[in-house]
N, C-alpha and C. Protein backbone atom coordinates (compact mmCIF):
# COMPACT_ATOMS: atom_id res chain seq x y z
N UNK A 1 0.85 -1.18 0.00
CA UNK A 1 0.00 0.00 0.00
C UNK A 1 0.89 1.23 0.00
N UNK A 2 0.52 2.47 -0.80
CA UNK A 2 1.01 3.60 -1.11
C UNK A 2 0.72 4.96 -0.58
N UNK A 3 -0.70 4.28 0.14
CA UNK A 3 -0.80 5.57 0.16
C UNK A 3 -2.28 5.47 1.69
N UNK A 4 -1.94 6.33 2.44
CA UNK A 4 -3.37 6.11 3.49
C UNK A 4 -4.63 5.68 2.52
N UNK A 5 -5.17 6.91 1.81
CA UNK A 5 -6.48 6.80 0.68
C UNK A 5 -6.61 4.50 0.45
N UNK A 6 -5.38 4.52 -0.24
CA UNK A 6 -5.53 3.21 -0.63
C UNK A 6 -5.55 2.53 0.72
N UNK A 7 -5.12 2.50 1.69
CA UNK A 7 -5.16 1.52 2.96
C UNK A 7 -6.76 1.60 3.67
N UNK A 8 -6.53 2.78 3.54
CA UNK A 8 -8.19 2.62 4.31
C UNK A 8 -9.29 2.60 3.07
N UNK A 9 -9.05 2.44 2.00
CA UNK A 9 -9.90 1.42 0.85
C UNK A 9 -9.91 -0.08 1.48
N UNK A 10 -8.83 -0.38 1.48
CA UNK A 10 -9.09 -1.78 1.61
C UNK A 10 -9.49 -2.33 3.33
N UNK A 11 -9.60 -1.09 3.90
CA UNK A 11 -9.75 -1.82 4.97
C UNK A 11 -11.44 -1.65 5.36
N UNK A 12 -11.70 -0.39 3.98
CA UNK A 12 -13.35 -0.62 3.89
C UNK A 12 -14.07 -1.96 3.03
N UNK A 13 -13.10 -2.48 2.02
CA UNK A 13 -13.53 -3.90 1.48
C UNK A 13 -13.65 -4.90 2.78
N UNK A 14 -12.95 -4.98 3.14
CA UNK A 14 -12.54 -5.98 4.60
C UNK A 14 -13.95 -5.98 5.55
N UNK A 15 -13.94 -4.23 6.00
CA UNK A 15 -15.32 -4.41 6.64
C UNK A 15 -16.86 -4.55 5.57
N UNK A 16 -16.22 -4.32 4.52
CA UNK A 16 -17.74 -4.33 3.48
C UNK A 16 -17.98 -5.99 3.49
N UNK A 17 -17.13 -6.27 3.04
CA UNK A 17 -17.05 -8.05 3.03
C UNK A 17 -17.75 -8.45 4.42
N UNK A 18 -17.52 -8.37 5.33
CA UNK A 18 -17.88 -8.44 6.87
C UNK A 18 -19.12 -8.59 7.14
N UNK A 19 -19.49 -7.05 6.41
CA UNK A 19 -20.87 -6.78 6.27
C UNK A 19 -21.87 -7.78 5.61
N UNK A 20 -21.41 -7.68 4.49
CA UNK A 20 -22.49 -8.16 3.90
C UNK A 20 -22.52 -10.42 4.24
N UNK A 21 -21.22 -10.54 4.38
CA UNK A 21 -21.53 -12.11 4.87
C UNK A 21 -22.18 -12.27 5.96
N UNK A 22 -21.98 -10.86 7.08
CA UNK A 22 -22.32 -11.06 8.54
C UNK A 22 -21.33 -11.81 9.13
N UNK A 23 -20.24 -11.47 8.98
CA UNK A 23 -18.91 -12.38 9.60
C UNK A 23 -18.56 -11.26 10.35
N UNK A 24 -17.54 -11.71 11.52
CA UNK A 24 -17.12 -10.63 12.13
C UNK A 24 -15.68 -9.70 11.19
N UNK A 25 -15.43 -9.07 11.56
CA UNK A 25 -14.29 -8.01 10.91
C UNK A 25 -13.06 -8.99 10.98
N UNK A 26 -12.72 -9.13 12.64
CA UNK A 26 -11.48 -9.60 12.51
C UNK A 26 -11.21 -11.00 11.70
N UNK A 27 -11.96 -11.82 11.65
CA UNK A 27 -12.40 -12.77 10.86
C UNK A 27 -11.91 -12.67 9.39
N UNK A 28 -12.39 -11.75 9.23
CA UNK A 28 -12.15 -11.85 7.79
C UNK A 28 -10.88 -10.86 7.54
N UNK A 29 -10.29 -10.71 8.28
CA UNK A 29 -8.67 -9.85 7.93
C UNK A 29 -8.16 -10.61 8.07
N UNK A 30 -8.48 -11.83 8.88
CA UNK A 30 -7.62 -13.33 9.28
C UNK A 30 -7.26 -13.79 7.78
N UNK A 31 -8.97 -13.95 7.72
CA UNK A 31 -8.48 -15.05 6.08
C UNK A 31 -7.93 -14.21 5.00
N UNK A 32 -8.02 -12.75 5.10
CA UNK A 32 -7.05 -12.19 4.23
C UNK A 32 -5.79 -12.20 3.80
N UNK A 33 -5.37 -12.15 5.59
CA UNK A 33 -3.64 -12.51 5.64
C UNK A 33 -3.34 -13.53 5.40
N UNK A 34 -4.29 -14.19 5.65
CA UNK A 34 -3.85 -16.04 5.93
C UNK A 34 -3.43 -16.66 4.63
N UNK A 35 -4.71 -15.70 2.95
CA UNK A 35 -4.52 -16.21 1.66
C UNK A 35 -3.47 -15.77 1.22
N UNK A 36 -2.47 -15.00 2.14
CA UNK A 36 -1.25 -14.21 1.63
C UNK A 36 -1.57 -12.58 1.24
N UNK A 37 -2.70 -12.13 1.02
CA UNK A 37 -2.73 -10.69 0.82
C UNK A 37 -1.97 -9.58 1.69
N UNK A 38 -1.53 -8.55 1.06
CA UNK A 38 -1.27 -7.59 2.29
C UNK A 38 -1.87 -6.81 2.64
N UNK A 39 -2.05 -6.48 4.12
CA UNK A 39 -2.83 -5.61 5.09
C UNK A 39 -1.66 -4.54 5.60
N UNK A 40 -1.74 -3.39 5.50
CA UNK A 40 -0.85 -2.82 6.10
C UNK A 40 -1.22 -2.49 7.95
N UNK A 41 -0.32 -1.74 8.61
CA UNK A 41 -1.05 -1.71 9.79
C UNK A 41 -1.99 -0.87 10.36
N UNK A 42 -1.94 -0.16 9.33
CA UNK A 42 -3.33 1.31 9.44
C UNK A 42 -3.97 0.42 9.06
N UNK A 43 -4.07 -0.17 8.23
CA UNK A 43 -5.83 -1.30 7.85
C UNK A 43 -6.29 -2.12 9.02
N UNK A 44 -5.13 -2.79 9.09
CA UNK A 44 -5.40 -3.29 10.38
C UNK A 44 -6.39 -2.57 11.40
N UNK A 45 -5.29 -1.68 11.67
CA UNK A 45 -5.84 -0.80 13.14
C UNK A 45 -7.37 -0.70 12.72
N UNK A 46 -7.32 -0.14 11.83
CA UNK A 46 -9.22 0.53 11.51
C UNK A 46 -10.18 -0.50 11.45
N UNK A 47 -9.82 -1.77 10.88
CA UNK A 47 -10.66 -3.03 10.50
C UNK A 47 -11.14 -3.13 11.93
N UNK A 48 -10.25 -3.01 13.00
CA UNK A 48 -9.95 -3.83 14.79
C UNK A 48 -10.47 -3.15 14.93
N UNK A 49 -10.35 -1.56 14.82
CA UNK A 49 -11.50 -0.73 15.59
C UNK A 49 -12.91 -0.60 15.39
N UNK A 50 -12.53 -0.53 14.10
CA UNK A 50 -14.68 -0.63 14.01
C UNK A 50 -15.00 -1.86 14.66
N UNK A 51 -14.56 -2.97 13.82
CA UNK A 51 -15.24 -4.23 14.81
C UNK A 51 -14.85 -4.30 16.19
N UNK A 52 -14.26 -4.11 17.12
CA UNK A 52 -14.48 -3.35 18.67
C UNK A 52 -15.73 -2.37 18.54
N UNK A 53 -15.66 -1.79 18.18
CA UNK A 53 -16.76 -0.63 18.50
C UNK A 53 -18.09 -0.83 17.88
N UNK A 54 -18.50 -1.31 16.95
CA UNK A 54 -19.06 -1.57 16.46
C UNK A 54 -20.42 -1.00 16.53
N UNK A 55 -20.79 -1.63 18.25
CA UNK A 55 -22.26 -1.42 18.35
C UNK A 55 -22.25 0.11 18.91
N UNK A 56 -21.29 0.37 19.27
CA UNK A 56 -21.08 2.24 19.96
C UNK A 56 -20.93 3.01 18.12
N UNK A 57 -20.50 2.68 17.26
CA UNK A 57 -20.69 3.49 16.40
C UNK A 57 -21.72 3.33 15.45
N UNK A 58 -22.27 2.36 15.29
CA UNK A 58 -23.92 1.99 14.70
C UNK A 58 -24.82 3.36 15.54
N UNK A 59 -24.64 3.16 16.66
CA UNK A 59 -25.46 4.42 17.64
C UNK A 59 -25.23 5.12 17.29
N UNK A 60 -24.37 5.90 17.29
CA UNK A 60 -23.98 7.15 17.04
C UNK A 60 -24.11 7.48 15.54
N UNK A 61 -24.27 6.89 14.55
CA UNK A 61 -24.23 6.83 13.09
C UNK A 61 -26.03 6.91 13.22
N UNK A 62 -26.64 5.91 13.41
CA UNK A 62 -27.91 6.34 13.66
C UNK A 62 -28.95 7.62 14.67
N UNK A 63 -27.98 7.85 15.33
CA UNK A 63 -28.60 9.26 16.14
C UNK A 63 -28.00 10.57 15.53
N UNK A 64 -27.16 10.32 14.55
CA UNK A 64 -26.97 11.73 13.08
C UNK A 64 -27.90 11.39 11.81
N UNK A 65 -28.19 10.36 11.67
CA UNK A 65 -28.96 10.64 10.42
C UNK A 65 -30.15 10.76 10.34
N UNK A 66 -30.31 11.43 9.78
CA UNK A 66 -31.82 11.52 10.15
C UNK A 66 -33.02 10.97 8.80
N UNK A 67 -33.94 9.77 9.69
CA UNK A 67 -34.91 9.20 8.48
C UNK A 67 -34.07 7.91 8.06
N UNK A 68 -33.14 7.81 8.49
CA UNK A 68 -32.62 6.17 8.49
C UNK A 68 -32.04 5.45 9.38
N UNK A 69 -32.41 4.46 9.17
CA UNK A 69 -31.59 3.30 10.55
C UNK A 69 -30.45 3.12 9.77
N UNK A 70 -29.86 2.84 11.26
CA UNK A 70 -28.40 2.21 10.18
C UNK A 70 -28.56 1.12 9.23
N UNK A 71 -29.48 0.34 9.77
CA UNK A 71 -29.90 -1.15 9.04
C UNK A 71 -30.58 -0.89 7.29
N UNK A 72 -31.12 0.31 7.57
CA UNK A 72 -31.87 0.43 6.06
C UNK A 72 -30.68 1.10 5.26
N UNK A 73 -29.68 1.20 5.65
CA UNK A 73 -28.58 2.21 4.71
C UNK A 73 -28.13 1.01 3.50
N UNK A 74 -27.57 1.65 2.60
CA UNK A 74 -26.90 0.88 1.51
C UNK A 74 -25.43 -0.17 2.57
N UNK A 75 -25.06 -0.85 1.93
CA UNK A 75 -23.98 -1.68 3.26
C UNK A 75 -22.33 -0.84 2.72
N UNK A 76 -22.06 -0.52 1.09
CA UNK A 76 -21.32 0.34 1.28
C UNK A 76 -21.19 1.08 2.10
N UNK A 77 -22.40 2.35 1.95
CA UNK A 77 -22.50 3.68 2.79
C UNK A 77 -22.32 3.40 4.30
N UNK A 78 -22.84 2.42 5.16
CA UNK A 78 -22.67 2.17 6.26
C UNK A 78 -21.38 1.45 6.41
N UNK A 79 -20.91 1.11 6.33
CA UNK A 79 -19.62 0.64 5.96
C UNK A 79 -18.30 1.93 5.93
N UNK A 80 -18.63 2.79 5.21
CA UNK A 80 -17.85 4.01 4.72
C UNK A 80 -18.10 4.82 5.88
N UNK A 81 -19.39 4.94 6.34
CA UNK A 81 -19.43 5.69 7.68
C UNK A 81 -19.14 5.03 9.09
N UNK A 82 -18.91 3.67 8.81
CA UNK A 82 -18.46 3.13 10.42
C UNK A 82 -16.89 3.52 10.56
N UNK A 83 -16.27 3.36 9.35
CA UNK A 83 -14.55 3.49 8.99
C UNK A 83 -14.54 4.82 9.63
N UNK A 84 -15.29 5.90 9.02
CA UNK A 84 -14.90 7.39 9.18
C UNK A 84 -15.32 7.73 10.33
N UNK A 85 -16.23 7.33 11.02
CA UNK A 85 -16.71 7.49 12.47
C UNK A 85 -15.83 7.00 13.57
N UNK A 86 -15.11 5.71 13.34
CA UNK A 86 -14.36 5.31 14.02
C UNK A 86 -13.27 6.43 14.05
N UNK A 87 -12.90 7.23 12.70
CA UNK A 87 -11.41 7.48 12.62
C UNK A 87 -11.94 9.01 13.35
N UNK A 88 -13.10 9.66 13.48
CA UNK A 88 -13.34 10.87 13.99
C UNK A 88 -13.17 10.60 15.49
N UNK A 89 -13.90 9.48 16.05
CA UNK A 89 -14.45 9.58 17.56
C UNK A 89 -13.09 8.70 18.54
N UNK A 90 -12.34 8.07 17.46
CA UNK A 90 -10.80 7.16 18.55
C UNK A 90 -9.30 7.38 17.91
N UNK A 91 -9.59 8.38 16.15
CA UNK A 91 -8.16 8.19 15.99
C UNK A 91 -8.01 9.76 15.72
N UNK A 92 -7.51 10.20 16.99
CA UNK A 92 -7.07 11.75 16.54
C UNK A 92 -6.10 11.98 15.70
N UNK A 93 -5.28 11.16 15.25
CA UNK A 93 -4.21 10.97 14.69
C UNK A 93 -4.59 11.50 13.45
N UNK A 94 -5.57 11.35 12.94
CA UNK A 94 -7.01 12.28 11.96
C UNK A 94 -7.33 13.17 11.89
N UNK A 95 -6.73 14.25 11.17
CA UNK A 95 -7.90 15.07 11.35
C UNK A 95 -9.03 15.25 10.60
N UNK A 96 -10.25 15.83 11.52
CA UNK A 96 -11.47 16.04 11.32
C UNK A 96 -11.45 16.04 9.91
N UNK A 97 -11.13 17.00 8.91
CA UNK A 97 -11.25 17.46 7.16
C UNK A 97 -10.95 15.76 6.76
N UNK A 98 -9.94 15.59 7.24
CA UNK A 98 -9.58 14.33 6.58
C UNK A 98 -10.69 13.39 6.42
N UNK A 99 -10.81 13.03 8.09
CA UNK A 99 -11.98 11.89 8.11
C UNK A 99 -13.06 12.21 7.24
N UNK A 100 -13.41 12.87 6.98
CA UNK A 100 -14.89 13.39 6.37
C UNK A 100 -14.23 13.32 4.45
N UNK A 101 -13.66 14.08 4.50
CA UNK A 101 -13.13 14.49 2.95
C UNK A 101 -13.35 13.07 1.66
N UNK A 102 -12.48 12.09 3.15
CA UNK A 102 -12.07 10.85 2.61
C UNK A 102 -13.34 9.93 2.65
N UNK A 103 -14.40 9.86 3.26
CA UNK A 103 -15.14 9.09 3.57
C UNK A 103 -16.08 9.51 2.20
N UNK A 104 -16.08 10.80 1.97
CA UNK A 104 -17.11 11.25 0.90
C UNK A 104 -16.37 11.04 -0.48
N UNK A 105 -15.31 11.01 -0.50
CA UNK A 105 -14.54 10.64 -1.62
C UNK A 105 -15.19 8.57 -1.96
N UNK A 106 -14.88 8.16 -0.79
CA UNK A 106 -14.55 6.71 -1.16
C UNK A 106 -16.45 6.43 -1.54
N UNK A 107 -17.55 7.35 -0.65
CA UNK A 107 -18.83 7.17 -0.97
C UNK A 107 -19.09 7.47 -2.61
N UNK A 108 -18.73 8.27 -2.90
CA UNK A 108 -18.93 8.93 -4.32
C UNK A 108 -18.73 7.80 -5.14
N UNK A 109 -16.67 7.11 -4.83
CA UNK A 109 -16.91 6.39 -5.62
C UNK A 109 -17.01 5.30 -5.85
N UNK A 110 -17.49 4.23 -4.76
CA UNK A 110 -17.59 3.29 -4.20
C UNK A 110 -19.19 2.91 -4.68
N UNK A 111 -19.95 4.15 -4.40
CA UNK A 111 -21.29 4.53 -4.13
C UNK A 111 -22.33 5.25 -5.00
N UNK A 112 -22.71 6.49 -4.67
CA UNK A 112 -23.41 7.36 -5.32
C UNK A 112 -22.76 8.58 -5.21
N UNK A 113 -23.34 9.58 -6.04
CA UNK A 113 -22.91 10.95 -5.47
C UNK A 113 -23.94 11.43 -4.34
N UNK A 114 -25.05 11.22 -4.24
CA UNK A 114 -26.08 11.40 -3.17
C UNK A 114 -25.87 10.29 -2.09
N UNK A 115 -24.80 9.57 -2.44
CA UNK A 115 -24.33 8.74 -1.10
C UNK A 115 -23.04 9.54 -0.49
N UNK A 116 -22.62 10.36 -1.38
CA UNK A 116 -21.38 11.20 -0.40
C UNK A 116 -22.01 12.47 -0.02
N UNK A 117 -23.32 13.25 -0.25
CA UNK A 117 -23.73 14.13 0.40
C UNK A 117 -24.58 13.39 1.56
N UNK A 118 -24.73 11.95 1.39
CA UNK A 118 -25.11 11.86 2.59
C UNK A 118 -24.28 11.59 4.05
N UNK A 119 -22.65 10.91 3.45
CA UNK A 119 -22.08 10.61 4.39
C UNK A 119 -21.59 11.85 4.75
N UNK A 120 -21.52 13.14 4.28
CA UNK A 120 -20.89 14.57 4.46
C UNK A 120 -21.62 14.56 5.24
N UNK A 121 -23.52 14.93 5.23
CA UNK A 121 -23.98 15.04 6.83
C UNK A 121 -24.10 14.31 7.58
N UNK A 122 -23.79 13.23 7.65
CA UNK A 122 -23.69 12.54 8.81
C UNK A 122 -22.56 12.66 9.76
N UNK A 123 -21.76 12.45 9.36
CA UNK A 123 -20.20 12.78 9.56
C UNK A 123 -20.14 14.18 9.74
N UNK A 124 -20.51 15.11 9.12
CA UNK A 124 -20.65 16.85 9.97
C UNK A 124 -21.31 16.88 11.27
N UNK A 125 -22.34 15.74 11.23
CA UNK A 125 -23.09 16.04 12.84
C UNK A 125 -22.49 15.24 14.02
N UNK A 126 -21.78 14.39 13.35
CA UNK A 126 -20.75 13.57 14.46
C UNK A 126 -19.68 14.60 14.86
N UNK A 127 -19.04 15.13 14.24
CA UNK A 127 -17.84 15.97 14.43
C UNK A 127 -18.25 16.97 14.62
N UNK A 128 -19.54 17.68 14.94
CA UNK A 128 -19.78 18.88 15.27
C UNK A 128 -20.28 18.55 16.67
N UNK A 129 -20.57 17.38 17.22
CA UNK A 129 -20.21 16.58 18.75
C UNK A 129 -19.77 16.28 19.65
N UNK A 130 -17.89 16.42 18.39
CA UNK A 130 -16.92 15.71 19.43
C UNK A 130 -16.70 17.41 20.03
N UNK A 131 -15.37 16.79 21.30
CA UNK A 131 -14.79 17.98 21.76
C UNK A 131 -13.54 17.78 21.14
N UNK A 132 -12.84 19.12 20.66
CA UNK A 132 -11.87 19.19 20.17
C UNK A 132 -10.47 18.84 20.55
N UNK A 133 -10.33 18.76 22.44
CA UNK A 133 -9.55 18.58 23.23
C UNK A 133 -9.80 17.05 23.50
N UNK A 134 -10.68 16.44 23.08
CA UNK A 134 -10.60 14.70 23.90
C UNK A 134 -9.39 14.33 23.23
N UNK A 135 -9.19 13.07 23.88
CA UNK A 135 -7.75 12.15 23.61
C UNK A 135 -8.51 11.22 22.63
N UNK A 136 -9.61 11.32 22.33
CA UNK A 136 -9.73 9.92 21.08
C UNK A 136 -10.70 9.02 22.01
N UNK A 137 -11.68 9.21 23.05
CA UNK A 137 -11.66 8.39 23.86
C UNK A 137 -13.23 8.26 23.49
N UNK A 138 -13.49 8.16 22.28
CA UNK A 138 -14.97 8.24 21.72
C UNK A 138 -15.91 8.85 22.44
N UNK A 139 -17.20 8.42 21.63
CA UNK A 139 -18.63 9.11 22.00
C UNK A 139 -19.31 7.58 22.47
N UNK A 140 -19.56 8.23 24.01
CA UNK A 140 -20.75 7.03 24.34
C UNK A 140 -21.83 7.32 24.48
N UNK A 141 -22.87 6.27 24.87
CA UNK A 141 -24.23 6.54 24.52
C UNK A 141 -24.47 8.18 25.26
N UNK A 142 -24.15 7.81 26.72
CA UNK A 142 -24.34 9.97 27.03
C UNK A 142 -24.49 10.64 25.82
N UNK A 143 -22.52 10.65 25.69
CA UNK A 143 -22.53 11.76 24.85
C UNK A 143 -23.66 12.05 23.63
N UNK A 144 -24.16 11.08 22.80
CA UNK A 144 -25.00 10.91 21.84
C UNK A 144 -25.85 10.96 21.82
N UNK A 145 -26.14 11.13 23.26
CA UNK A 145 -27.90 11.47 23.36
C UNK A 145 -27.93 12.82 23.84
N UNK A 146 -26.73 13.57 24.11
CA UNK A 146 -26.98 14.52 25.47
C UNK A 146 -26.50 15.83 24.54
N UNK A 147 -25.66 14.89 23.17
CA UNK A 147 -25.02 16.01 22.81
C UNK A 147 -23.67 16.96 23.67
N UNK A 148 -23.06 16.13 23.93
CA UNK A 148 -21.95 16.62 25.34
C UNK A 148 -20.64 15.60 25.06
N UNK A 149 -20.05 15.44 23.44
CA UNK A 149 -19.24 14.64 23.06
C UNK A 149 -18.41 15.23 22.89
């Protein structure tokens, strides 16, 4: 891998794959490595984090959008927004423009173009949540309901 853009592509195939078999994440980065493919360790990291977090960022992905469950979303688009949610709410190492920029990039073209204006607001109302000073230490249900992230 060359380039972040391309790593966290594939580490949205990984969780898209996930998705749609209903396998867990780490699971299937297993049999990735295992067939010999390469994972770099930013893929890694992100694959591990969403699936850790999983059910804390489904919440929070569903208490920004508004008029959809997470369940009724396309599995790309939800997929593209668990990656970018994760990388807003645990990897400061991110910044904010980035997470978002990139998530609407990979929706567009992964997706639709009305699938990257949708992950733009979703992802604007998450990050207009967090606090700018946290250490990465996500949004829990509080914060997401209280608005105090």
């Amino acid at each position: 891998m060359s380039s972040r853009r391309q790593e966290r592509r594939l580490a949205i195939e990984i969780l898209f794959q996930a998705d749609v078999t209903g396998t867990d994440g780490r699971s299937v980065l297993a049999g990735w490595i295992e067939s010999g493919r390469q994972v770099s360790a930013f893929a890694r990291e992100l694959v591990e984090g969403v699936t850790d977090h999983l059910t804390e960022l489904d919440a929070t992905i569903g208490a920004h959008s508004e008029g959809w469950t997470v369940e009724r979303m396309a599995s790309v688009d939800r997929t593209v927004l668990r990656a970018a949610a994760y990388e807003l709410a645990f990897d400061r190492a991110v910044p904010v423009g980035v997470a978002i920029d990139e998530a609407v990039r990979a929706a567009k073209d992964l997706s639709t173009d009305d699938s990257g204006r949708f992950v733009n607001g979703v992802l604007g109302k998450i990050a207009s949540e967090l606090d700018p000073g946290a250490t990465g230490s996500g949004l829990g249900p509080d914060e997401v309901e209280s608005g105090n992230g």
